[in-house]
C-alpha atoms as a PDB file:
ATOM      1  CA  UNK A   1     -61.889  43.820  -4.865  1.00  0.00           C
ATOM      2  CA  UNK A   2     -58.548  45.348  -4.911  1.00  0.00           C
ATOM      3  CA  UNK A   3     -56.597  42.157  -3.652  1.00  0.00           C
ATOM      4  CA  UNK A   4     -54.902  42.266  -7.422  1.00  0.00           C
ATOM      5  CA  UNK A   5     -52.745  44.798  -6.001  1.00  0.00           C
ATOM      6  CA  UNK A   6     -50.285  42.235  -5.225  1.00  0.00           C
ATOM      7  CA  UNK A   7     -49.179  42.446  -8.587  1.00  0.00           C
ATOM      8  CA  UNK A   8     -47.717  45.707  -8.031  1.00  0.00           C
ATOM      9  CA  UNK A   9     -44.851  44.543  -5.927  1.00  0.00           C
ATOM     10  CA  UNK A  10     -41.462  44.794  -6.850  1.00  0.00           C
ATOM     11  CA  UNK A  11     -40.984  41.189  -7.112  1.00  0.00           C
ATOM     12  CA  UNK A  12     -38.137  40.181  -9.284  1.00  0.00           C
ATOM     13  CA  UNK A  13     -39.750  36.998 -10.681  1.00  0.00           C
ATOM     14  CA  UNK A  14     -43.152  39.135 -11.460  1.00  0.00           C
ATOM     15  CA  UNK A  15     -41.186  41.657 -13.621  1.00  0.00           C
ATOM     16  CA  UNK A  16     -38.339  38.633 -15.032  1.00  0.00           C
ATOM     17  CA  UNK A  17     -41.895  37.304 -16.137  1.00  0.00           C
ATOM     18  CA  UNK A  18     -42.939  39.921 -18.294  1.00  0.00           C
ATOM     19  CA  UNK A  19     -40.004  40.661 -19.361  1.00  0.00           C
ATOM     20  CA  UNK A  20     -39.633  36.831 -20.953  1.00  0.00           C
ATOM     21  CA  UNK A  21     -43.228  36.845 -22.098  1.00  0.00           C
ATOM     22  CA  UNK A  22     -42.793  40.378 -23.970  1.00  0.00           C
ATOM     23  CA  UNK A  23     -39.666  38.922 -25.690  1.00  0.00           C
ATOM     24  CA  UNK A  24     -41.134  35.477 -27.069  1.00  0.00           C
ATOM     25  CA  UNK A  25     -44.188  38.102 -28.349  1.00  0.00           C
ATOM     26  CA  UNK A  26     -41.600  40.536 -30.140  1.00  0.00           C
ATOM     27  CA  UNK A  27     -40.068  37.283 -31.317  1.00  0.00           C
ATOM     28  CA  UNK A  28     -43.101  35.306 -32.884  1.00  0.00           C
ATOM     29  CA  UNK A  29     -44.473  38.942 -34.205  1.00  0.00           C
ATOM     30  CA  UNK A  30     -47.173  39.150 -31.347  1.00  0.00           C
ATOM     31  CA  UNK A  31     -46.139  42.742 -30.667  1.00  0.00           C
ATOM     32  CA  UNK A  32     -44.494  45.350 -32.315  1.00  0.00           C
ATOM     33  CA  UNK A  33     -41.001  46.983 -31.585  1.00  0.00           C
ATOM     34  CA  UNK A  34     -42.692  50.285 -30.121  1.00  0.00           C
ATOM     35  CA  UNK A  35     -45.264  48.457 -27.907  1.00  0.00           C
ATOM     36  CA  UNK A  36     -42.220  49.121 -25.100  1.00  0.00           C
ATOM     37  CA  UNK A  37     -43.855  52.729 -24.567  1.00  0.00           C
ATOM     38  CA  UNK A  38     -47.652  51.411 -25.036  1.00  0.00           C
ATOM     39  CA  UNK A  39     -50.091  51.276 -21.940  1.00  0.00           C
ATOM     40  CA  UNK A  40     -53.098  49.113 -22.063  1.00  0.00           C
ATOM     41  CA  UNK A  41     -56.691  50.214 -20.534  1.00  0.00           C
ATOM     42  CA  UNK A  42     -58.716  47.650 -19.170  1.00  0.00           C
ATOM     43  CA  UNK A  43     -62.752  48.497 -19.094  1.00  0.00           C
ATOM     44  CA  UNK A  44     -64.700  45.906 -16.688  1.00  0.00           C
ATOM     45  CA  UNK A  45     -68.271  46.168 -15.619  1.00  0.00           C
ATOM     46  CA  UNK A  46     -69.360  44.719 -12.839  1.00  0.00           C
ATOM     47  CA  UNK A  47     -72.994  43.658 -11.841  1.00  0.00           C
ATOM     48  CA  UNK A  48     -74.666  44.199  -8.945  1.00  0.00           C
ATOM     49  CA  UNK A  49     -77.938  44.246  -6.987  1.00  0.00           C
ATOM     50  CA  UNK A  50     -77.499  46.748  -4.019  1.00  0.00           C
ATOM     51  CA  UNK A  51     -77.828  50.602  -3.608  1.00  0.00           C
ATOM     52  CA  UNK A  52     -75.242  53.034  -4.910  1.00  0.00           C
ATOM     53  CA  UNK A  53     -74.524  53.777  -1.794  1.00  0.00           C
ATOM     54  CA  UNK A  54     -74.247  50.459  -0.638  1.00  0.00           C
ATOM     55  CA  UNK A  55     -71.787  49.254  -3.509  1.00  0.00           C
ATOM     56  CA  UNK A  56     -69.839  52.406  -2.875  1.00  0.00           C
ATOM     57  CA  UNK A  57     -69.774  51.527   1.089  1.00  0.00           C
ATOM     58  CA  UNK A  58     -68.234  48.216  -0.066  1.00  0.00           C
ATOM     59  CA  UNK A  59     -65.685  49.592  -2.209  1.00  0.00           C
ATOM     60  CA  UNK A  60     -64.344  52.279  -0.026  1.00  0.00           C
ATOM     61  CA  UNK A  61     -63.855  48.991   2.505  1.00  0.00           C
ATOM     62  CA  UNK A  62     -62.615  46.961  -0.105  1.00  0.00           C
ATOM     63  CA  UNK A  63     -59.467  49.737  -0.798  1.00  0.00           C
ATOM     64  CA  UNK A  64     -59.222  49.834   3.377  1.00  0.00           C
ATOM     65  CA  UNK A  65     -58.880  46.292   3.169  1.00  0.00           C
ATOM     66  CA  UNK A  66     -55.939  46.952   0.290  1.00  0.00           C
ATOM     67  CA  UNK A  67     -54.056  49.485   1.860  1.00  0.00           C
ATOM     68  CA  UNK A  68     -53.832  47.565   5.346  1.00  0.00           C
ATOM     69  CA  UNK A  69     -52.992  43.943   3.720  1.00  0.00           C
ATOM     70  CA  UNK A  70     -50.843  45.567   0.731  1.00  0.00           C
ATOM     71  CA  UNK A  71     -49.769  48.670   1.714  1.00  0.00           C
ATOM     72  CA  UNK A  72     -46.065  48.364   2.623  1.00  0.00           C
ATOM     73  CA  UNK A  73     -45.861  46.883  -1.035  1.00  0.00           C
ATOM     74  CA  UNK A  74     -47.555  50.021  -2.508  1.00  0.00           C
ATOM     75  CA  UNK A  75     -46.048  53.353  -2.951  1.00  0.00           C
ATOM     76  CA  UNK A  76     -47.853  56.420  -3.844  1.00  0.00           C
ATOM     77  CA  UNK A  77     -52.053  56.071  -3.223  1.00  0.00           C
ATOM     78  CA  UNK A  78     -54.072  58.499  -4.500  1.00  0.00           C
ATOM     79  CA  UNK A  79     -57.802  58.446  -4.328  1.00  0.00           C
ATOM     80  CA  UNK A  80     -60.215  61.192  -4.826  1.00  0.00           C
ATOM     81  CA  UNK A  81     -64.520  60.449  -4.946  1.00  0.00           C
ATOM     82  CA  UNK A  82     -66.771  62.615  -6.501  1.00  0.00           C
ATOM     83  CA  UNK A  83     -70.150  61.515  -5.776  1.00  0.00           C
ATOM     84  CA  UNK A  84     -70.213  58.208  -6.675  1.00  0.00           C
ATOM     85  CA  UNK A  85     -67.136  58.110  -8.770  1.00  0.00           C
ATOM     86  CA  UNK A  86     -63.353  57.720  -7.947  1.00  0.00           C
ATOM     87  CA  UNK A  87     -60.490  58.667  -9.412  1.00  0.00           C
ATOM     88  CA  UNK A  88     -57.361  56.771  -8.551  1.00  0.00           C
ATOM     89  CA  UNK A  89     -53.429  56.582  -8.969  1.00  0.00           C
ATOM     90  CA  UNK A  90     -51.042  54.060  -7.445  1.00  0.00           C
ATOM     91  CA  UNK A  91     -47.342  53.851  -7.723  1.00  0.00           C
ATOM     92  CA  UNK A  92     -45.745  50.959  -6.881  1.00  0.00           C
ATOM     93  CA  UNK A  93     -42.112  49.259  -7.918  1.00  0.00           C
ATOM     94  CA  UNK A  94     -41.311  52.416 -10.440  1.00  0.00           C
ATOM     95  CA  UNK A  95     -44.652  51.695 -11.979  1.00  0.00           C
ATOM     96  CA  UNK A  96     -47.991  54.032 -12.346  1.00  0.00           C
ATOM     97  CA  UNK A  97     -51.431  53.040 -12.078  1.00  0.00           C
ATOM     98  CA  UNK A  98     -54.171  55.355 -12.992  1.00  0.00           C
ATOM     99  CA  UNK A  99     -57.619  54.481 -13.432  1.00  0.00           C
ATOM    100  CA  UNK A 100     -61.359  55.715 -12.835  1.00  0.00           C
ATOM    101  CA  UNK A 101     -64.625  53.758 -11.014  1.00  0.00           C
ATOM    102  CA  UNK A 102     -68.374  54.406 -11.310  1.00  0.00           C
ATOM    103  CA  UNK A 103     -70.509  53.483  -9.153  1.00  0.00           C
ATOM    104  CA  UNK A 104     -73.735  52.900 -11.149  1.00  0.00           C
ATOM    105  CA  UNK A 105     -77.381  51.853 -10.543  1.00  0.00           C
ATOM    106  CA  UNK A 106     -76.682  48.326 -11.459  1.00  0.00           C
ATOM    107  CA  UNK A 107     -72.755  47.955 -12.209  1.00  0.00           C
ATOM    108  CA  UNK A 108     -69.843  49.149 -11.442  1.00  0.00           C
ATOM    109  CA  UNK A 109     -68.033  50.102 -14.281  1.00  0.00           C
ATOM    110  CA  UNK A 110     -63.834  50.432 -13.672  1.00  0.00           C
ATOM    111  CA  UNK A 111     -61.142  51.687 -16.020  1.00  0.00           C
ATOM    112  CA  UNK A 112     -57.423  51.053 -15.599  1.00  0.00           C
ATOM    113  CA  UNK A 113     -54.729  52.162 -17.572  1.00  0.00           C
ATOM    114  CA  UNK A 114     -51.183  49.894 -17.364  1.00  0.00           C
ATOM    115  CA  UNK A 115     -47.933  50.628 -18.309  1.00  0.00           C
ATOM    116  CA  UNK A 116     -46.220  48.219 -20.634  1.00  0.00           C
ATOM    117  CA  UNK A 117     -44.628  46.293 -18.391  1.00  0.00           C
ATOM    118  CA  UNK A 118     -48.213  45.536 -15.981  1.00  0.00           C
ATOM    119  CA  UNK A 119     -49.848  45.557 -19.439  1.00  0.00           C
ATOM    120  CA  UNK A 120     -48.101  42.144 -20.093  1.00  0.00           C
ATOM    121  CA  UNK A 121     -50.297  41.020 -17.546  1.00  0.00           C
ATOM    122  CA  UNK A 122     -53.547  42.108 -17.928  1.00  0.00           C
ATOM    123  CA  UNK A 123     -55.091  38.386 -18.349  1.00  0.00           C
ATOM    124  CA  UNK A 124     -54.350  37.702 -14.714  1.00  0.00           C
ATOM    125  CA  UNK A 125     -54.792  41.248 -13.692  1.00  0.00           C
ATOM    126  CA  UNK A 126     -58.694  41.528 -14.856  1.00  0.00           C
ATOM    127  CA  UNK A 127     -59.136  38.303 -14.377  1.00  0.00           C
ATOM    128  CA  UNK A 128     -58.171  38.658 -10.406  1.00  0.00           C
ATOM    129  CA  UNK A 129     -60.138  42.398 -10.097  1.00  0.00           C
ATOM    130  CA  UNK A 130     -63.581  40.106 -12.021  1.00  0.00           C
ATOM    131  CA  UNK A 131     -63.073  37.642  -8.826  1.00  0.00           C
ATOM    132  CA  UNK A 132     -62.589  39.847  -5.940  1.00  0.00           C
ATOM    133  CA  UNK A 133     -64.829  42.343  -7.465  1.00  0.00           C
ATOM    134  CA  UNK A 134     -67.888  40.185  -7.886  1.00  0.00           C
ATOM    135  CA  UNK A 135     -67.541  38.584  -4.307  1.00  0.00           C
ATOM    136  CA  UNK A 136     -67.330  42.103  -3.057  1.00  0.00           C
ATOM    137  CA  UNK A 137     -70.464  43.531  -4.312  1.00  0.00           C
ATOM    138  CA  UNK A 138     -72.550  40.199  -4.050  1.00  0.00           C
ATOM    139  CA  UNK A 139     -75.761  40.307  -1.894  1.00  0.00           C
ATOM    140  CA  UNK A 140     -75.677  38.469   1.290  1.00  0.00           C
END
């Protein structure tokens, strides 16, 4: 689920990236001059058919699974549960992630906030947690 991480890094092309796409949007009128200090919260909600406990299981091994494969890349990890909800904060390449996960009945529902700069990318960014998240928490 978390394998979107990647992201995070502090690679040069990543961040050159945003940086062009947030200039041909300021140019063409897609964004406004004080969108620089904006974040952007993505809400997703993701099915599933197992227990709470079991979709939790899978997501604690899911963020195991991040940390080992993505962890030099990371900074700062943060993660706190409270019964079946989490509360998270990552900082990575000068960069803070915060963000909050419920582990619900039938869905998980997961809230991140993005700076600016990670904001730019949001498309691929939900589009990767969607992916990872939904072959994470399918029934086998």
């Amino acid at each position: 689920m978390f394998a979107h991480l990647s992201v995070f890094r502090s690679d040069p092309v990543v961040i050159a990236m945003a940086q062009a796409d947030f200039r041909h949007r300021l140019r063409h009128r897609e964004v406004g001059v004080y969108d620089w200090d904006m974040s952007k919260t993505i809400s997703l909600s993701l099915p599933h058919d197992l227990t709470q406990v079991e979709a939790r299981a899978r997501i604690e091994k899911g963020i195991a699974n991040a940390r080992a494969t993505y962890g030099s890349r990371l900074g700062e990890v943060q993660e706190k549960w409270t019964d079946n909800h989490l509360d998270f904060h990552v900082r990575a390449a000068g960069q803070q992630v915060t963000g909050r996960l419920d582990v619900l009945p039938h869905d998980v529902k997961l809230e991140v906030d993005l700076p600016w700069m990670l904001a730019l990318l949001a498309g691929k960014f939900t589009q990767q947690v969607e992916q990872e998240g939904q072959k994470l928490l399918e029934k086998k």
